[in-house]
N, C-alpha and C. Protein backbone atom coordinates (compact mmCIF):
# COMPACT_ATOMS: atom_id res chain seq x y z
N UNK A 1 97.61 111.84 97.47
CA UNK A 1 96.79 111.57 96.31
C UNK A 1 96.13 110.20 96.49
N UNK A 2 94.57 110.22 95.78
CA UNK A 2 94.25 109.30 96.20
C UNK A 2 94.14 108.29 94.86
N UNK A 3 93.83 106.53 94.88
CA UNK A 3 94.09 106.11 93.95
C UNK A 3 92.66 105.35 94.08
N UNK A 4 91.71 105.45 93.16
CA UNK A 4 90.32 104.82 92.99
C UNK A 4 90.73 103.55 92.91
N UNK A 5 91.61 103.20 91.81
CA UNK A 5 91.52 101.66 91.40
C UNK A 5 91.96 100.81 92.92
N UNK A 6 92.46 101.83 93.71
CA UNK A 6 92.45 100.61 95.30
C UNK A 6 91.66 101.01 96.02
N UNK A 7 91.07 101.46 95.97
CA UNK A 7 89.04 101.48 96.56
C UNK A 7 89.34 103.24 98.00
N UNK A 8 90.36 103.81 97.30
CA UNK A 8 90.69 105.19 97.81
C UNK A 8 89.64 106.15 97.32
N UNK A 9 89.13 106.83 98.42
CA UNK A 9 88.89 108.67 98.00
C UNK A 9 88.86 109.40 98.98
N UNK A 10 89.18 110.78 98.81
CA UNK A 10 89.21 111.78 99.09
C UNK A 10 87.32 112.42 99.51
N UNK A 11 87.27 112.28 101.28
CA UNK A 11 85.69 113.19 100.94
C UNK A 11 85.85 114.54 101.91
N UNK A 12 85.46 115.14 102.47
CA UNK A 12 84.97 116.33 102.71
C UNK A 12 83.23 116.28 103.81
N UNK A 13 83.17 116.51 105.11
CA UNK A 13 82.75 116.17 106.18
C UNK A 13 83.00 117.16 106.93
N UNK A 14 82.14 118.37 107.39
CA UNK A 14 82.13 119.28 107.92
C UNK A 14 83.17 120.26 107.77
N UNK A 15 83.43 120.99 106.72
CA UNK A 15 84.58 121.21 106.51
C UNK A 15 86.13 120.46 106.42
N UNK A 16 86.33 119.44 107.14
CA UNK A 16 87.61 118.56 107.31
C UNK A 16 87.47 117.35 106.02
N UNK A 17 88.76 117.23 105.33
CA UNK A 17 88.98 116.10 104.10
C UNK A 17 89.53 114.95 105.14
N UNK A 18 89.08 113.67 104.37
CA UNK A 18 89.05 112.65 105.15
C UNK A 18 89.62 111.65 104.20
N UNK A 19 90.58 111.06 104.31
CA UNK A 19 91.33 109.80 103.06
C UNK A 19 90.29 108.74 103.21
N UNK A 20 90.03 108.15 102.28
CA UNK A 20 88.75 106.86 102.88
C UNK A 20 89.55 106.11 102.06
N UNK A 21 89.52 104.50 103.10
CA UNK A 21 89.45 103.65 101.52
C UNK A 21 89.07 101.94 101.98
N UNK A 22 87.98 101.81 100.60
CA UNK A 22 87.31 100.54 101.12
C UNK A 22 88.55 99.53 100.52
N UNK A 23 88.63 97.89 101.10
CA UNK A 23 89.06 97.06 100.48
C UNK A 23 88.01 95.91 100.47
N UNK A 24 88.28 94.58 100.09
CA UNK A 24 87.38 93.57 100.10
C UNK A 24 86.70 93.17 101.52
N UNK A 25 87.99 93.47 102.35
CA UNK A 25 87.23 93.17 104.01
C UNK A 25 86.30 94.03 104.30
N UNK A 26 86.50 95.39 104.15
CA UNK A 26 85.57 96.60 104.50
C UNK A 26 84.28 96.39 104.05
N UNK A 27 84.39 95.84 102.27
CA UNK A 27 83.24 95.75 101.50
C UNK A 27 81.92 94.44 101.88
N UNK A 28 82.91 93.71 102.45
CA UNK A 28 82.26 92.87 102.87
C UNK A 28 81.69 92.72 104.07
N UNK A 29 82.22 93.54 105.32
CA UNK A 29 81.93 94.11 106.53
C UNK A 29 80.70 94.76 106.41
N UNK A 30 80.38 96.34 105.01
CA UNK A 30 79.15 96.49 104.58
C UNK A 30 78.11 95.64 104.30
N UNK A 31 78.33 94.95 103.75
CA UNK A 31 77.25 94.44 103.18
C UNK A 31 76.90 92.88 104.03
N UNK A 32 77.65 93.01 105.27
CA UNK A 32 77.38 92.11 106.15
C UNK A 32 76.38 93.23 107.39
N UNK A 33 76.41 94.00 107.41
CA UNK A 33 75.96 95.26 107.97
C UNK A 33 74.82 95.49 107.84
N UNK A 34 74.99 95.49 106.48
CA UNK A 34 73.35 96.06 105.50
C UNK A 34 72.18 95.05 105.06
N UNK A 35 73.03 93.90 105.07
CA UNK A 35 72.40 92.62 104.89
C UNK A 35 71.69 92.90 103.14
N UNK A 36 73.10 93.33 102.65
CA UNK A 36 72.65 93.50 101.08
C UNK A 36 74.27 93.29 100.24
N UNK A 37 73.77 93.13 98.69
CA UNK A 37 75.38 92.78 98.14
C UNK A 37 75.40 94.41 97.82
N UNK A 38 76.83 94.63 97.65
CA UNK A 38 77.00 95.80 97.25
C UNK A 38 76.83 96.61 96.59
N UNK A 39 76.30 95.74 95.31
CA UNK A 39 75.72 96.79 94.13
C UNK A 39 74.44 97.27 94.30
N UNK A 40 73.63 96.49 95.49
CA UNK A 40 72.33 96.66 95.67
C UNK A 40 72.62 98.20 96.71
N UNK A 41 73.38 98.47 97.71
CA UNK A 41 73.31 98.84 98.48
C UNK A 41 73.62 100.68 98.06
N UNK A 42 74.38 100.28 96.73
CA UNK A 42 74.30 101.95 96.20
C UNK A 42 73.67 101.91 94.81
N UNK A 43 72.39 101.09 94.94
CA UNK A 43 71.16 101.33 94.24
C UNK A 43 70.57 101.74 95.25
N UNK A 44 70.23 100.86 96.19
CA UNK A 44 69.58 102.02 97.29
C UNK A 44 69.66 103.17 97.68
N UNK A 45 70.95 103.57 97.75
CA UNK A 45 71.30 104.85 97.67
C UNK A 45 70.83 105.95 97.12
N UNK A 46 70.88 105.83 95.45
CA UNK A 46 70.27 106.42 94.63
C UNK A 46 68.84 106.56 94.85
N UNK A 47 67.95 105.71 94.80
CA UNK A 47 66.72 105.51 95.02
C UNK A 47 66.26 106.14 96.62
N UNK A 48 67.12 106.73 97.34
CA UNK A 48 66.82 106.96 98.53
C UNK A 48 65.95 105.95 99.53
N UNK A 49 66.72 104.79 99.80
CA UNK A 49 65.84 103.51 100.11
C UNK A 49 67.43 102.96 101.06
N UNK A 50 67.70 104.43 102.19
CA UNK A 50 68.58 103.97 102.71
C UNK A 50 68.77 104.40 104.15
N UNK A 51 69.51 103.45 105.05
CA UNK A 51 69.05 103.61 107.00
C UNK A 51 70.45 104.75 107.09
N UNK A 52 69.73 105.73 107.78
CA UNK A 52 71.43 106.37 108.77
C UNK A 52 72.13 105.83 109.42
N UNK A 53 71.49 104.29 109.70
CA UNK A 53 73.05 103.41 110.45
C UNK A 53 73.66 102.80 109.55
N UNK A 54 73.34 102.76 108.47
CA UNK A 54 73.91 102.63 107.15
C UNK A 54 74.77 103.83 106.60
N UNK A 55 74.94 104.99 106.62
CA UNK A 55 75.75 105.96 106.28
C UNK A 55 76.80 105.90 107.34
N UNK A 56 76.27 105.44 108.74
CA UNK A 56 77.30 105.77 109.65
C UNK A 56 77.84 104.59 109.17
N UNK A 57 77.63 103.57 109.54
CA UNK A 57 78.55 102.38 109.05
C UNK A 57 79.81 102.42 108.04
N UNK A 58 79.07 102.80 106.79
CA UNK A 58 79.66 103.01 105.79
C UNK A 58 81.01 104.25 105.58
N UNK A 59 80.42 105.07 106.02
CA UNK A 59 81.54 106.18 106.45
C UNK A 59 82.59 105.63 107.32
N UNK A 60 82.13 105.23 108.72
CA UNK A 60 83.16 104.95 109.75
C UNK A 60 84.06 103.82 109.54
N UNK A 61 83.71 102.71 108.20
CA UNK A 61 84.72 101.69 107.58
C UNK A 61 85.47 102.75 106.84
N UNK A 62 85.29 102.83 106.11
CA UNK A 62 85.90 103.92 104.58
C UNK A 62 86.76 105.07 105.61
N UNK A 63 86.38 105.88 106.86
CA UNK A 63 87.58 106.40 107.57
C UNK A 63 88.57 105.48 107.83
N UNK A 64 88.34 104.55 108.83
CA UNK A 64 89.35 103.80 109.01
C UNK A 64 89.86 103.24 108.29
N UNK A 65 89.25 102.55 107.24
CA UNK A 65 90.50 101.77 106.15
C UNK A 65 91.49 102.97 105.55
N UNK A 66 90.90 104.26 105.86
CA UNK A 66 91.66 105.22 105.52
C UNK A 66 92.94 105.51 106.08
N UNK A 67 92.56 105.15 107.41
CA UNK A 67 93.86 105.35 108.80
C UNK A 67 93.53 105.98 109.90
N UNK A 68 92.14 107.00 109.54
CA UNK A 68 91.90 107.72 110.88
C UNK A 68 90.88 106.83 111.88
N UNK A 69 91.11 106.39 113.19
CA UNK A 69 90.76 105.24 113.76
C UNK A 69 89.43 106.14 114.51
N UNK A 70 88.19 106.86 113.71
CA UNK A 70 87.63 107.30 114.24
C UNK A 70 86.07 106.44 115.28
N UNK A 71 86.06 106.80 116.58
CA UNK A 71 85.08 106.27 117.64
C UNK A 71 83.68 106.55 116.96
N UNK A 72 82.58 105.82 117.25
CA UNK A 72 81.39 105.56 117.09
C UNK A 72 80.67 107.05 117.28
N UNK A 73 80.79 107.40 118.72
CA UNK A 73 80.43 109.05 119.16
C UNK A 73 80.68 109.73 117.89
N UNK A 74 82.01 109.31 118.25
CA UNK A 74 82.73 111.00 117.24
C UNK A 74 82.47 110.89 115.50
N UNK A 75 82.04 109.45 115.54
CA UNK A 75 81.46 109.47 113.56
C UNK A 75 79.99 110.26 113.54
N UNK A 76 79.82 109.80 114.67
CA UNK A 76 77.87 110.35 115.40
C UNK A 76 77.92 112.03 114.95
N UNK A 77 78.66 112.34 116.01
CA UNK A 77 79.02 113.90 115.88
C UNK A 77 79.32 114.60 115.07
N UNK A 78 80.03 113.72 113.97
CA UNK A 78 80.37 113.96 112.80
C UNK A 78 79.73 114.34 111.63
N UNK A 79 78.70 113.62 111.34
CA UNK A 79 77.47 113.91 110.60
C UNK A 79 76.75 114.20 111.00
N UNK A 80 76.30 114.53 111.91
CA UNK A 80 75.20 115.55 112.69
C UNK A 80 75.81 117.27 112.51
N UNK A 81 77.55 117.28 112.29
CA UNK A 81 77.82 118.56 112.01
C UNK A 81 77.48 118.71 110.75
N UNK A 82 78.19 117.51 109.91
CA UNK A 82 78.24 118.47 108.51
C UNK A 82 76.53 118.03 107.71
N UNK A 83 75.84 117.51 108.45
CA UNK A 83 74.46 117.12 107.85
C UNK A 83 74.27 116.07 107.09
N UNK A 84 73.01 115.51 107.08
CA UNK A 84 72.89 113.96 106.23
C UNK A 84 73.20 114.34 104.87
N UNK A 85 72.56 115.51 104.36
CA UNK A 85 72.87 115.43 102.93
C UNK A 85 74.39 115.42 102.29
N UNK A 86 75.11 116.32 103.23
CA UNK A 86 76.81 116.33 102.62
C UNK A 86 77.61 114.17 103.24
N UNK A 87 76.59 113.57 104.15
CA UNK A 87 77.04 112.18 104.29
C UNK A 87 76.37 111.47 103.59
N UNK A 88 75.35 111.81 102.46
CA UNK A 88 75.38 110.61 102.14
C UNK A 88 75.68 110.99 100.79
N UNK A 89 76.05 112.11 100.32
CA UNK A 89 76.98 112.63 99.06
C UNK A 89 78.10 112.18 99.35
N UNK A 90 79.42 111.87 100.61
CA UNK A 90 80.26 110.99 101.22
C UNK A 90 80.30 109.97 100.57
N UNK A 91 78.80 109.04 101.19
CA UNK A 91 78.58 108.22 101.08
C UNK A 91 78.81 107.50 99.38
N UNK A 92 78.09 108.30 98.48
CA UNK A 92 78.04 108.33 97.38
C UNK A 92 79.39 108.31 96.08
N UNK A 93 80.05 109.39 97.03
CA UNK A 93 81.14 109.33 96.65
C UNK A 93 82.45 107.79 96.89
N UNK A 94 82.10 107.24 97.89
CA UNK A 94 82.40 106.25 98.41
C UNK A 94 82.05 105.09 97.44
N UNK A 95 80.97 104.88 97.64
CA UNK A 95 80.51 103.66 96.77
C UNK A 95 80.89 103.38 95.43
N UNK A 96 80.75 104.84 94.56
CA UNK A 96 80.98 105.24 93.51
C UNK A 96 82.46 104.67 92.95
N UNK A 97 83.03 105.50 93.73
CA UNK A 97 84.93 105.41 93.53
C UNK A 97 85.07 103.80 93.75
N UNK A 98 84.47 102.68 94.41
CA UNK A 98 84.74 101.29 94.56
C UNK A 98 84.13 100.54 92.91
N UNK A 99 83.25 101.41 93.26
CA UNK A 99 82.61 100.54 91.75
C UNK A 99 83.44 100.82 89.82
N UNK A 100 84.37 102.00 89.96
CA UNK A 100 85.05 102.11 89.02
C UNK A 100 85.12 100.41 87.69
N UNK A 101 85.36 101.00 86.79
CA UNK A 101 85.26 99.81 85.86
C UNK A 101 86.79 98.91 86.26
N UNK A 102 86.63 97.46 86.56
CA UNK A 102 87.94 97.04 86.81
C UNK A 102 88.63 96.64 85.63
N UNK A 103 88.37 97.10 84.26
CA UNK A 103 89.12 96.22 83.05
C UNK A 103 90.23 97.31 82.95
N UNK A 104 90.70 98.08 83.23
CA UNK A 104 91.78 99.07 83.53
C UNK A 104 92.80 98.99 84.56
N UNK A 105 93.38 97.76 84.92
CA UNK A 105 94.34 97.42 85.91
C UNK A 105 95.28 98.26 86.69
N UNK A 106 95.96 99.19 85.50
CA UNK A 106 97.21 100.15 85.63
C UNK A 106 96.62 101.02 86.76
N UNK A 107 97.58 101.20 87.90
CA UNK A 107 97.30 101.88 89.34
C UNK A 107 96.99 100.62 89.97
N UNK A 108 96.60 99.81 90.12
CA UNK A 108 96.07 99.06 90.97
C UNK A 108 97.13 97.67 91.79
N UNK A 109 98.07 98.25 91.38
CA UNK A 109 99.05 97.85 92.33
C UNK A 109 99.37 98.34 93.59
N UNK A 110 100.38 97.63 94.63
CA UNK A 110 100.89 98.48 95.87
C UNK A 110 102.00 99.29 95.69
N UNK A 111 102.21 100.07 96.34
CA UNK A 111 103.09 101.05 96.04
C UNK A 111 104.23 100.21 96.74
N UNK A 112 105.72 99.87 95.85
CA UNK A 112 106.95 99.21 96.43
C UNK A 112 108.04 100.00 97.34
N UNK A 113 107.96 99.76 98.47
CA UNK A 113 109.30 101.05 99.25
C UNK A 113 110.05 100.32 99.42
């Protein structure tokens, strides 16, 4: 299960579910990337005012902070299967789930083992 309030989601990429999850390093890795702040960068989004090395980017952080340590090729290959439109609905989904309202704390702890 995934938990939004720690910058987790669940997407869906050629058939295969993928755990994503951004944190402050990731977020900032983007938007060191994009050479934009973050809220700008999924306004762009919306507005369709956005680069495919920007989806790849964005995806291939959000896998890995996920855990799956996926290669450059194989993110390549990746969205070329399941198509730009289901990556940058990914994408969307991504941005989205980070931007959640933060005045709701509860979840947003680490899990204690």
């Amino acid at each position: 299960m995934t938990n939004p309030k720690r910058g987790e989601c669940l997407i869906t990429l050629a058939g295969n579910e993928y755990n994503t999850k951004l944190n402050l390093d990731g977020i900032m890795r983007i938007e060191q990337s994009c050479q934009k702040s973050f809220m700008r960068i999924a306004q762009d989004l919306a507005e369709a005012e956005f680069q495919t090395q920007h989806i790849l980017f964005i995806l291939q952080t959000a896998i890995r902070g996920g855990g799956h340590d996926i290669k450059d090729k194989a993110m390549k290959n990746l969205i070329w299967e399941a198509g730009i439109t289901e990556a940058i609905t990914a994408v969307g989904s991504i941005l989205t789930n980070c931007l959640v309202s933060s005045e709701d704390q509860e979840g947003n702890e680490e899990a204690v083992a």
